[in-house]
C-alpha atoms as a PDB file:
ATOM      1  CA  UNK A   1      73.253 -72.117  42.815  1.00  0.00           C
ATOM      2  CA  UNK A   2      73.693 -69.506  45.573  1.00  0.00           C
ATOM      3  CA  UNK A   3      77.042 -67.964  43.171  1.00  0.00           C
ATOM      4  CA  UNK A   4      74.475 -67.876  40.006  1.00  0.00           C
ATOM      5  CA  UNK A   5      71.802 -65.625  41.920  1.00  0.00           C
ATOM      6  CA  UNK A   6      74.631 -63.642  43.461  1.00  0.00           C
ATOM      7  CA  UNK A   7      76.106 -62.863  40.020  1.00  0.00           C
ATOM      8  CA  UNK A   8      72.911 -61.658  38.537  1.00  0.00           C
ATOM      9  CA  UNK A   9      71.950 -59.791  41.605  1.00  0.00           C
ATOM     10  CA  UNK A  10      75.622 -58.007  40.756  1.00  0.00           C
ATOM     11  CA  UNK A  11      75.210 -57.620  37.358  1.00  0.00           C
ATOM     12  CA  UNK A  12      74.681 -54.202  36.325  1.00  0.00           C
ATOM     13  CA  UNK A  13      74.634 -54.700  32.084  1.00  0.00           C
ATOM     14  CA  UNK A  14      71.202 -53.818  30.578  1.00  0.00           C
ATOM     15  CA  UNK A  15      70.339 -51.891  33.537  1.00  0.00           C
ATOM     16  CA  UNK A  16      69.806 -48.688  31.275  1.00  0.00           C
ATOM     17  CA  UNK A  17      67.426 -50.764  29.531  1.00  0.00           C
ATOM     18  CA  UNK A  18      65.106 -51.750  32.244  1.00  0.00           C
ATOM     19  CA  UNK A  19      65.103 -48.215  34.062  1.00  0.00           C
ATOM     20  CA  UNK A  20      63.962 -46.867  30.488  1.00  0.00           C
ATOM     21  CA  UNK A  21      61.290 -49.164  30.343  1.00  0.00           C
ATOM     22  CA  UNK A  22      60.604 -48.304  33.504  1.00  0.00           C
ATOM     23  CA  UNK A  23      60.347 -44.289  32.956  1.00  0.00           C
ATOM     24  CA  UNK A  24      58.614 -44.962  29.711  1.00  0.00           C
ATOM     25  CA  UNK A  25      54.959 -44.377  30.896  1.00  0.00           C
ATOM     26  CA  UNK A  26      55.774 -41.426  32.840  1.00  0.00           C
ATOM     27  CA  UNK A  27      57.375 -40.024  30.132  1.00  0.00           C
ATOM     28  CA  UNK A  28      55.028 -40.421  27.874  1.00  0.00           C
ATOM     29  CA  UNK A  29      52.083 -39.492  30.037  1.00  0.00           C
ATOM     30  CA  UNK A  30      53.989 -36.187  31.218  1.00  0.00           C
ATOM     31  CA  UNK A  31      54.372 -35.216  27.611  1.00  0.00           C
ATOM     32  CA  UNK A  32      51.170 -35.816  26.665  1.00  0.00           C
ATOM     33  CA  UNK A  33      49.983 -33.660  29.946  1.00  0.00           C
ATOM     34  CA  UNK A  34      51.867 -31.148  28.767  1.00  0.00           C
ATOM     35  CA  UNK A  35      50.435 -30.996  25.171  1.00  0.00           C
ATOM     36  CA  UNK A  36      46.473 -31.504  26.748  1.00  0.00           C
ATOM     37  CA  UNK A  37      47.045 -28.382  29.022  1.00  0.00           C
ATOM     38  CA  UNK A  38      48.399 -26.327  26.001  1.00  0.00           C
ATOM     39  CA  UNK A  39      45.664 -27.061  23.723  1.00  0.00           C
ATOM     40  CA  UNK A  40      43.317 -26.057  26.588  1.00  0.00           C
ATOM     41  CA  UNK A  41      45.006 -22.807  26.773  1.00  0.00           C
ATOM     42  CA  UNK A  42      44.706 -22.241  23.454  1.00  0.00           C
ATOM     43  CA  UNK A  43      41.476 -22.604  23.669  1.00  0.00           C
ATOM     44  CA  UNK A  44      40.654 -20.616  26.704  1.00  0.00           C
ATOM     45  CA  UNK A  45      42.378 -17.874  25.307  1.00  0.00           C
ATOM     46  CA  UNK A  46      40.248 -18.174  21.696  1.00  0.00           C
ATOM     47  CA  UNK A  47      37.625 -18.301  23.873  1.00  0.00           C
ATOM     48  CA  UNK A  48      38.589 -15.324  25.912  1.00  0.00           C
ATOM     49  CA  UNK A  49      39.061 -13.209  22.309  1.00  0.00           C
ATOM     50  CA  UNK A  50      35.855 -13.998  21.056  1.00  0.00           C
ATOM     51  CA  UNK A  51      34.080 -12.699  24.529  1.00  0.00           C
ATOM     52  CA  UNK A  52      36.424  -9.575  23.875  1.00  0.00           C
ATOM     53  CA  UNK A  53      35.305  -8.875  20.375  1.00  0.00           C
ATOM     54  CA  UNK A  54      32.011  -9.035  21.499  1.00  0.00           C
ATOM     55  CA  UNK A  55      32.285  -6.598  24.356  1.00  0.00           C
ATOM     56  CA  UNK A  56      34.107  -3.763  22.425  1.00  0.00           C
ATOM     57  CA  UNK A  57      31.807  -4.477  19.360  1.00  0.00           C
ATOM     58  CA  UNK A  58      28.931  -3.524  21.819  1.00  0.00           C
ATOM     59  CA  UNK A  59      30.794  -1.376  23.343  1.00  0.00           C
ATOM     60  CA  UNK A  60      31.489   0.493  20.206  1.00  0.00           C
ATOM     61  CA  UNK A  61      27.706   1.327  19.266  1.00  0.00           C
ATOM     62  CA  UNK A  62      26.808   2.735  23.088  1.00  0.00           C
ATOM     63  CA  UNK A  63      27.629   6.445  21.901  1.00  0.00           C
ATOM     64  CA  UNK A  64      24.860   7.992  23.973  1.00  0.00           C
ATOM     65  CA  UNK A  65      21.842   8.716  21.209  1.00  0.00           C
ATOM     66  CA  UNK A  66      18.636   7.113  21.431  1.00  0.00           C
ATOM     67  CA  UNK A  67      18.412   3.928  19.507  1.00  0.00           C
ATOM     68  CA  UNK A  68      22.281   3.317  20.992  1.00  0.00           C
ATOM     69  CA  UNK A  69      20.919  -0.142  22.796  1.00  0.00           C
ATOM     70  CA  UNK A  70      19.113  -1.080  19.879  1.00  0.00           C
ATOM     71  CA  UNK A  71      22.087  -0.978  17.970  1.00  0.00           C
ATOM     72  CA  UNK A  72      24.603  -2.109  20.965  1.00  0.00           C
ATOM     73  CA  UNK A  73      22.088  -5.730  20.618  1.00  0.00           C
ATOM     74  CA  UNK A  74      22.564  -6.094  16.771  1.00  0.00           C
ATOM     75  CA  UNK A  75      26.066  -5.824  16.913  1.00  0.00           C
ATOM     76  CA  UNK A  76      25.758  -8.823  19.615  1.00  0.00           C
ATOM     77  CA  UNK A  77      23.319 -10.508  17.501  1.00  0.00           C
ATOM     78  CA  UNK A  78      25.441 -10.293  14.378  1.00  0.00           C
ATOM     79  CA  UNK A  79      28.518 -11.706  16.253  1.00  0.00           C
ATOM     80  CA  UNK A  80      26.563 -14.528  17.704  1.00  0.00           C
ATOM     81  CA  UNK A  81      25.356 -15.707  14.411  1.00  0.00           C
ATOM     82  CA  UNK A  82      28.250 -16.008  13.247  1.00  0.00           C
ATOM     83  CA  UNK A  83      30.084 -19.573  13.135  1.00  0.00           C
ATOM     84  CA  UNK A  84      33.325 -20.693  14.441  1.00  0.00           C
ATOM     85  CA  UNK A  85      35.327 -24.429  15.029  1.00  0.00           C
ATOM     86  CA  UNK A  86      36.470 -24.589  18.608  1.00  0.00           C
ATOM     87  CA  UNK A  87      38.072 -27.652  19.355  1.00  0.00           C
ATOM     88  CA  UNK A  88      36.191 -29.674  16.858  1.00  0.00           C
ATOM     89  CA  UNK A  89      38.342 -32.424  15.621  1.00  0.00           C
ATOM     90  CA  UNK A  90      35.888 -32.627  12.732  1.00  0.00           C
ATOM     91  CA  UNK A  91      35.739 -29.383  11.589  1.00  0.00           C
ATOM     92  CA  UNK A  92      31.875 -29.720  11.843  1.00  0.00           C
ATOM     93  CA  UNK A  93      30.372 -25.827  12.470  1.00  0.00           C
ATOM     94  CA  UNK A  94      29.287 -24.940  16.139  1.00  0.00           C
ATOM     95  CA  UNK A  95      26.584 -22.132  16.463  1.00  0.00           C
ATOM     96  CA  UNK A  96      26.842 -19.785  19.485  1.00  0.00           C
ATOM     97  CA  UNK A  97      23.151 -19.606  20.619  1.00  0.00           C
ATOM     98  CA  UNK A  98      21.809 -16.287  21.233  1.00  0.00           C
ATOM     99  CA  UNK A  99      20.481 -17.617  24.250  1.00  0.00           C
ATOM    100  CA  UNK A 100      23.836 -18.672  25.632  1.00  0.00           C
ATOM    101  CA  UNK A 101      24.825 -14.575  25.726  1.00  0.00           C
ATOM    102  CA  UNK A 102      24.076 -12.806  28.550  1.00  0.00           C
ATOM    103  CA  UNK A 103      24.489  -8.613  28.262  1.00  0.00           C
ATOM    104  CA  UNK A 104      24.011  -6.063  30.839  1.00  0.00           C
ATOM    105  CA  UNK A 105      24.241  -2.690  30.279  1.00  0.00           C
ATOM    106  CA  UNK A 106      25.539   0.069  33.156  1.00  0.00           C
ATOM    107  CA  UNK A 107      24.462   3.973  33.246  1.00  0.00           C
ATOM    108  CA  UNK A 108      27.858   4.471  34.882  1.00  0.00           C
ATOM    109  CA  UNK A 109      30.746   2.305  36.646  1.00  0.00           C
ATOM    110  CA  UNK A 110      29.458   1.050  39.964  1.00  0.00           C
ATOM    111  CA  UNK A 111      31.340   1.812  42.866  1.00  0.00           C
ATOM    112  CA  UNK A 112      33.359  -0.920  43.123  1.00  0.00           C
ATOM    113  CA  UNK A 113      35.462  -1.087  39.720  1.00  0.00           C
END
């Protein structure tokens, strides 16, 4: 009985087998890591372009005349109305809220830009 247990302990064919069983789950988990954190970039960096747009469409309308706020604000208001499908795995529209923007608006650069 003692030589049986000895020769499995020695036997080394289907070892591949067992240590891929073994790494499966970490492969498979890493992988799928890998593809979570990429679709979260993706979608930080939609994100980020959207905030972008926004800026320089404001941005755009602040020429120095009078009603230059006024129309700075309708530019934001027109881009917040406006729909987009961020991470939606139904495709189902997701309005921006107007009261999700926040704006400020600066005479001049402060001091510490």
């Amino acid at each position: 009985m003692l030589r049986v247990i000895r020769a499995f302990w020695h036997d080394q064919g289907g070892i591949a087998l067992i240590l891929v069983a073994i790494m499966l789950p970490a492969i498979v988990g890493l992988s799928v890591l890998a593809i979570d954190m990429s679709r979260a970039n993706n979608l930080h960096n939609d994100l980020q372009k959207g905030s972008d747009a926004m800026a320089l469409a404001a941005a755009a309308e602040l020429d120095g005349r009078a009603d230059s706020i006024t129309r700075a604000d309708r530019a934001l208001a027109n881009l917040v109305t406006n729909h987009y499908r961020f991470s939606g795995p139904t495709g189902v529209d997701q309005v921006l809220q107007a009261a999700g923007v926040t704006r400020r608006y600066l005479r001049s650069l402060p001091a510490s830009d």
